[in-house]
C-alpha atoms as a PDB file:
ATOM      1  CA  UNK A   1      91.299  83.375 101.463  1.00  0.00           C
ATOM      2  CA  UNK A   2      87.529  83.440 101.134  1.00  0.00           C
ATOM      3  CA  UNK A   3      86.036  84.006  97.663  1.00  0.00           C
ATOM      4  CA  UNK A   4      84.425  87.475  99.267  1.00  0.00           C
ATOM      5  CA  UNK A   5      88.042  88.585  99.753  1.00  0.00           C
ATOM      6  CA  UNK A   6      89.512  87.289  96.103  1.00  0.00           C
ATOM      7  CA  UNK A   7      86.327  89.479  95.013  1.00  0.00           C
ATOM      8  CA  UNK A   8      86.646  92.433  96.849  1.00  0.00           C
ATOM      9  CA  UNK A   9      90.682  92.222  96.087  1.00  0.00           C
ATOM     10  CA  UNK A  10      89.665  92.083  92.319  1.00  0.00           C
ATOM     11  CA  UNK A  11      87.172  94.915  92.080  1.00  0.00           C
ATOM     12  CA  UNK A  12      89.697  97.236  94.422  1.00  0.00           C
ATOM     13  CA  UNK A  13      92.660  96.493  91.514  1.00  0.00           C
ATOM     14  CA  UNK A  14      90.088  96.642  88.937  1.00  0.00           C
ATOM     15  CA  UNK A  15      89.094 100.505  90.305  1.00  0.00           C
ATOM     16  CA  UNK A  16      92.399 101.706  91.924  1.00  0.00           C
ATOM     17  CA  UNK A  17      96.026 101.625  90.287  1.00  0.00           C
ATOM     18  CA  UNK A  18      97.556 102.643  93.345  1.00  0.00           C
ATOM     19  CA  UNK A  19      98.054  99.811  95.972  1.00  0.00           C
ATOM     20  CA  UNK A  20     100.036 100.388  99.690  1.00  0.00           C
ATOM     21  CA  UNK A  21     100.339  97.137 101.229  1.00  0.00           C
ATOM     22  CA  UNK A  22     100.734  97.497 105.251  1.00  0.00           C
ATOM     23  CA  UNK A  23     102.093  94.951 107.320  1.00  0.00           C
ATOM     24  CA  UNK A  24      99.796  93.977 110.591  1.00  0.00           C
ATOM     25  CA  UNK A  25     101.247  94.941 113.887  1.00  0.00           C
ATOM     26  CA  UNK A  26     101.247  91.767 116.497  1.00  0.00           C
ATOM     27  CA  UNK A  27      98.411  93.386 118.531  1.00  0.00           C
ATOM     28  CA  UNK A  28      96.206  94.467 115.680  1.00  0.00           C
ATOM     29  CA  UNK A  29      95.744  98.625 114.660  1.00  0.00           C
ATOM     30  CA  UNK A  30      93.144  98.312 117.464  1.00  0.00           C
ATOM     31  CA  UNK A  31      91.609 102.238 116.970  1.00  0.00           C
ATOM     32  CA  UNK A  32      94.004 103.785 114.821  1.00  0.00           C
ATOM     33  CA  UNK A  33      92.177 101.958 111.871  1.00  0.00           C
ATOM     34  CA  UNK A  34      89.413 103.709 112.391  1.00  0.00           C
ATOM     35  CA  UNK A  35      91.484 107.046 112.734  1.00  0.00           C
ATOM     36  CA  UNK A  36      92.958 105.353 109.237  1.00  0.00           C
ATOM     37  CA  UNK A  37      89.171 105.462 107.561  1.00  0.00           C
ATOM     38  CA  UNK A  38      88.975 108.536 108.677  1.00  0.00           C
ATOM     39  CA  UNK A  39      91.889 109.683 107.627  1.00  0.00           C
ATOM     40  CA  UNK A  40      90.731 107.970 103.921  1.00  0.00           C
ATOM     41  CA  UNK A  41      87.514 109.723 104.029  1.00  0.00           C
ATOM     42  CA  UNK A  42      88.189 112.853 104.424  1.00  0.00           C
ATOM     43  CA  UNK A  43      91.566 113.155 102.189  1.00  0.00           C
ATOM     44  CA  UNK A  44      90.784 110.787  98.957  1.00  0.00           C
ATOM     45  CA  UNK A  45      86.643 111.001  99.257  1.00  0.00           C
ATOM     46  CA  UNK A  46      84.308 107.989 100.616  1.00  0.00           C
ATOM     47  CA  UNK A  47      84.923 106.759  97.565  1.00  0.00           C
ATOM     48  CA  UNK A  48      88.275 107.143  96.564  1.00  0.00           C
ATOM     49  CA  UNK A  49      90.054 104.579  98.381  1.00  0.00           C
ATOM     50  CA  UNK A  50      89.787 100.516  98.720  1.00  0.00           C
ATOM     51  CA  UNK A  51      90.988  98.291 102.348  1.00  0.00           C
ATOM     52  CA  UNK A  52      91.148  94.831 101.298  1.00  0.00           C
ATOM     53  CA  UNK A  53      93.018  91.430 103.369  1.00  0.00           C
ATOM     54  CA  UNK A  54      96.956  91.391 101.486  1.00  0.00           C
ATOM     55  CA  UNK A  55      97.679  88.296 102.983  1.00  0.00           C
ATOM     56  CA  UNK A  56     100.872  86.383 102.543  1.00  0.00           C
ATOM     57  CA  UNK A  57     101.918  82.808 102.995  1.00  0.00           C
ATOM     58  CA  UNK A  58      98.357  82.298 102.922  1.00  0.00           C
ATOM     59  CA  UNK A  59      98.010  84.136 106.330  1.00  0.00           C
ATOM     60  CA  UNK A  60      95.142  86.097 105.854  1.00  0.00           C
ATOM     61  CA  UNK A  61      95.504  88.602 108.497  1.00  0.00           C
ATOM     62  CA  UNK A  62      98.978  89.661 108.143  1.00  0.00           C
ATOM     63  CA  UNK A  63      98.622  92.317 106.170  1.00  0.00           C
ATOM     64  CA  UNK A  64      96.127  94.436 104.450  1.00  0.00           C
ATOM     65  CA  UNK A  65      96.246  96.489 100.939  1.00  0.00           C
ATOM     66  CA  UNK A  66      95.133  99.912 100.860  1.00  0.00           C
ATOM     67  CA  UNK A  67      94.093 100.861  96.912  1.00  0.00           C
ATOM     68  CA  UNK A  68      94.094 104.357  95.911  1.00  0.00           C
ATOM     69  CA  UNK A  69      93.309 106.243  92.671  1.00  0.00           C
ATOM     70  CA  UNK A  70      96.233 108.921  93.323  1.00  0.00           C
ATOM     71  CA  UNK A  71      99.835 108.471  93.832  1.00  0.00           C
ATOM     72  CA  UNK A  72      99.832 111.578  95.555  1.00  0.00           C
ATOM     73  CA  UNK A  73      97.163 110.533  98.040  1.00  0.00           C
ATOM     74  CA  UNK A  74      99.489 106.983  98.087  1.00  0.00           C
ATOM     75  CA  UNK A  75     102.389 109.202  99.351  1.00  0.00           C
ATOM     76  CA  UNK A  76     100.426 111.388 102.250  1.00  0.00           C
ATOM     77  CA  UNK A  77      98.905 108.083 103.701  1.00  0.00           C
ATOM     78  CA  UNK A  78     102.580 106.649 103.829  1.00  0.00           C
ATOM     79  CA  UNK A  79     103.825 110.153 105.192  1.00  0.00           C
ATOM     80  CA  UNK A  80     101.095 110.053 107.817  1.00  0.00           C
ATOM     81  CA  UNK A  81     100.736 106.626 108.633  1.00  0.00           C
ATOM     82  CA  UNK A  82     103.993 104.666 107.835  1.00  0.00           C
ATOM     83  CA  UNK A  83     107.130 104.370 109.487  1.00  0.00           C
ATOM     84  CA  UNK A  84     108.605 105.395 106.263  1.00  0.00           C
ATOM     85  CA  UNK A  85     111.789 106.956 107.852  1.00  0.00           C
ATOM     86  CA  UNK A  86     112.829 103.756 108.269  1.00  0.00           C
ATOM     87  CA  UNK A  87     113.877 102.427 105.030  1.00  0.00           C
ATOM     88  CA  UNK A  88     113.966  98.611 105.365  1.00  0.00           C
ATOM     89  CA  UNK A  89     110.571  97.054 104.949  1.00  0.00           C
ATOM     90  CA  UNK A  90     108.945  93.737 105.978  1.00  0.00           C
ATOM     91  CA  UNK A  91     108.988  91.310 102.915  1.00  0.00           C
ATOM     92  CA  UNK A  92     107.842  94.108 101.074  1.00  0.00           C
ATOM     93  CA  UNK A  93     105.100  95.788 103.457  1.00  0.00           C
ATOM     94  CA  UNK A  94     105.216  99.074 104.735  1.00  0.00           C
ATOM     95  CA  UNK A  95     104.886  99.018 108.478  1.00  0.00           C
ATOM     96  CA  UNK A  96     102.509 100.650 110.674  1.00  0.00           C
ATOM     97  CA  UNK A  97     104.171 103.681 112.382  1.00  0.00           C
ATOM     98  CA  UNK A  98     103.554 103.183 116.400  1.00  0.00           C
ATOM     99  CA  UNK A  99     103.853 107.212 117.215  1.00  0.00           C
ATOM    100  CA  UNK A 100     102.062 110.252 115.888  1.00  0.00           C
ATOM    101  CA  UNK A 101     103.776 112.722 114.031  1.00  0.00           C
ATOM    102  CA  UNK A 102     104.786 115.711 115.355  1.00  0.00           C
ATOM    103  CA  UNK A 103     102.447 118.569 115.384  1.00  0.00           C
ATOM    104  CA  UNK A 104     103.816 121.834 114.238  1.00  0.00           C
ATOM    105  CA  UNK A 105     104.579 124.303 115.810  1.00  0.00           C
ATOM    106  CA  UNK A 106     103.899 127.846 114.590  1.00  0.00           C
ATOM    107  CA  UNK A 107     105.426 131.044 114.869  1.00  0.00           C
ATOM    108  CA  UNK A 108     104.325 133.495 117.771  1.00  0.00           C
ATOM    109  CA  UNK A 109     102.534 136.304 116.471  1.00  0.00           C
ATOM    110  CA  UNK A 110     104.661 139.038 116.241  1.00  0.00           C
ATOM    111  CA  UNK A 111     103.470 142.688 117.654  1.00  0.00           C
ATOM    112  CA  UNK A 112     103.608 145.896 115.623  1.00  0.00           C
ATOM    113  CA  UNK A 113     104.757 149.037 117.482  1.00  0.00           C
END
């Protein structure tokens, strides 16, 4: 891991007491981690979150760490971005969900005689 990354990886912990660590799908998050910043941005504040490299087995693209300063924050971005319905991890990591969740679905407006 390059000394950048040990540094970033220290100031995120030093800042954030929340940590989600996400394992990497095989062909990258390609846009959705830019929906993911997004996401970040708008929900815990430009700067109220941390991305930093999580690697293990010193593989340093394997996974990444996501710090946060709120547990409840923590739990939305698993809710919305984790296949948390599945309940067995990988080694630990939380794993990239691969569909969107559903949208909902409102009631029809009702009509008044």
């Amino acid at each position: 891991m390059a000394a950048s990354s040990k540094l970033m990886i220290t100031e995120a912990e030093r800042r954030f007491p929340v940590r989600i660590r996400l394992a990497i799908p095989t062909g990258g998050l390609g846009e959705r981690l830019n929906q993911m910043y997004a996401w970040l941005d708008q929900s815990a504040g430009a700067d109220g979150w941390a991305m930093t490299p999580s690697g293990m087995r010193e593989i340093v693209n394997d996974s990444i760490a996501v710090y946060l300063a709120d547990a409840t924050i923590a739990s939305a971005f698993v809710a919305r971005w984790c296949a948390g319905h599945k309940a067995e991890s990988m080694c630990g990591l939380f794993r990239v969900r691969e569909d969107e969740p559903k949208p909902r679905i409102g009631a029809m407006p009702h009509k008044t005689p």
